[in-house]
Protein backbone atom coordinates (compact mmCIF):
# COMPACT_ATOMS: atom_id res chain seq x y z
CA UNK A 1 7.85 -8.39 21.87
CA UNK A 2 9.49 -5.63 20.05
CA UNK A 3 10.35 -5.23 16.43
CA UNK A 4 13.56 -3.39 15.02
CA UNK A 5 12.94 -3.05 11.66
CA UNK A 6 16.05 -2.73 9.12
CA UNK A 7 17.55 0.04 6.84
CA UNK A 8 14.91 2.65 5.64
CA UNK A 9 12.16 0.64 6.73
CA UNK A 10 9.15 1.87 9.32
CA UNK A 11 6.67 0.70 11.05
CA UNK A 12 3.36 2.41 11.23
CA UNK A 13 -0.03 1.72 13.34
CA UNK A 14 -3.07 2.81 11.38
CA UNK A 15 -4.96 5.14 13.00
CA UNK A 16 -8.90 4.21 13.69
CA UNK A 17 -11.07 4.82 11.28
CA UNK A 18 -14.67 6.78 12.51
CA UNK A 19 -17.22 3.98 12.75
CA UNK A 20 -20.19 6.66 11.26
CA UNK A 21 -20.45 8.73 8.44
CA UNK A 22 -20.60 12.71 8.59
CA UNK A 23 -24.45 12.11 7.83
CA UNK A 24 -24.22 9.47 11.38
CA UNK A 25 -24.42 6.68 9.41
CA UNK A 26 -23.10 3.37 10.88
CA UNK A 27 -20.72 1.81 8.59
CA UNK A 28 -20.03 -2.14 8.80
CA UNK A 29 -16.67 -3.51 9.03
CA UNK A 30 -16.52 -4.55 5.70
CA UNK A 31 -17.87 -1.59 4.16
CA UNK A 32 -14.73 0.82 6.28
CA UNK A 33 -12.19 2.23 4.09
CA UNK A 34 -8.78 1.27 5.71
CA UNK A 35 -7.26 4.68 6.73
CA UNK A 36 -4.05 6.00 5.53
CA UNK A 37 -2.69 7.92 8.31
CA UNK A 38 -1.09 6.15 11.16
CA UNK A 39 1.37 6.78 13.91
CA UNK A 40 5.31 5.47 13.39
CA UNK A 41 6.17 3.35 16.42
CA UNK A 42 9.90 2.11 14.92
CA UNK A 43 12.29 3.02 12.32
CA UNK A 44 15.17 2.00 10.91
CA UNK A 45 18.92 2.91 11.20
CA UNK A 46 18.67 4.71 7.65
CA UNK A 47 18.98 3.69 4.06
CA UNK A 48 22.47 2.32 3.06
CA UNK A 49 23.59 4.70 -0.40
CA UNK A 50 25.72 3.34 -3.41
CA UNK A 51 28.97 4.72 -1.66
CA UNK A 52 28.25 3.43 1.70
CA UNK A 53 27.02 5.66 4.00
CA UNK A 54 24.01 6.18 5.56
CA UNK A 55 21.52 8.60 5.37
CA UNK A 56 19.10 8.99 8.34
CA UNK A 57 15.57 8.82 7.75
CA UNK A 58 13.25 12.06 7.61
CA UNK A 59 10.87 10.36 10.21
CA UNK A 60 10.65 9.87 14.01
CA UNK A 61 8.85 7.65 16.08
CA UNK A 62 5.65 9.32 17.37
CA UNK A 63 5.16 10.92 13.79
CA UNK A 64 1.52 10.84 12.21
CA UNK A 65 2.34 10.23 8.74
CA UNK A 66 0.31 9.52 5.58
CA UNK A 67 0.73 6.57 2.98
CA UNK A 68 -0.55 5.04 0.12
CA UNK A 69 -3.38 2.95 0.27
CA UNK A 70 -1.57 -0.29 -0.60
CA UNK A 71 1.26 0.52 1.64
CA UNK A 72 -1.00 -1.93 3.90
CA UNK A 73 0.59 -4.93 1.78
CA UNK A 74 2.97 -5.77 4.71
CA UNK A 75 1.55 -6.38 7.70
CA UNK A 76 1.98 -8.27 10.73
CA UNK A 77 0.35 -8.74 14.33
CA UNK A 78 2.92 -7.73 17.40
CA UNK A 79 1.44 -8.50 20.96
CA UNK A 80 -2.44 -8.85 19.40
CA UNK A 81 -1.72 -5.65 17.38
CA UNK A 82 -1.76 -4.83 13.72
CA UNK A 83 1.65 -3.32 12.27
CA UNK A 84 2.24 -2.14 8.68
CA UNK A 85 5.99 -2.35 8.02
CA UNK A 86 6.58 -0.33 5.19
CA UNK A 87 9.33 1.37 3.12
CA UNK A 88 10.16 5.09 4.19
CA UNK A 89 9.50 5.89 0.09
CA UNK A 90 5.97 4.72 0.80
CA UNK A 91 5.32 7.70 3.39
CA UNK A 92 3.77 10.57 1.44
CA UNK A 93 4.04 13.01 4.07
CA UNK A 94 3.87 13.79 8.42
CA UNK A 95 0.83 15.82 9.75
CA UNK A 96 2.38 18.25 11.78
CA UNK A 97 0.20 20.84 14.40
């Protein structure tokens, strides 16, 4: 199944999060902070401005961008696989190099 998502919308995979600390400590599921970089895998057609026209978003799919920790409020599982679908506005930046 794929998923097209709308307007200035994207949707992100979170990248994995190391399982030990620097120190190699093993960290339990529950005690993992969710990461907040993640690779885009769709975007949308752009966001639709007050005079109607559309302005084409400033990310591509294949981009490793960063977001804000609650970005994670809208996700969904594609094909046994977690998605975030968020707003391009909730992309702080892309790591580039």
């Amino acid at each position: 199944m794929k998923i097209r998502p709308l307007h200035d919308r994207v949707v992100v995979r979170r990248k994995e999060e190391e399982e030990k600390t620097a120190g190699g400590i093993v960290l339990p599921g529950a005690a993992k902070e969710k990461p907040n970089q993640g690779e885009v895998v769709a975007v949308g057609e752009g966001k639709l401005l007050d005079n109607g026209d559309v302005r084409a978003l400033s990310v591509k799919v294949g981009d490793v961008v960063v977001f804000g920790r609650y970005a994670d409020s809208n996700t969904l599982k594609v094909d046994g696989e977690e998605l975030i679908i968020m707003s391009e506005g909730d992309i702080y930046g892309v790591l580039e190099g």
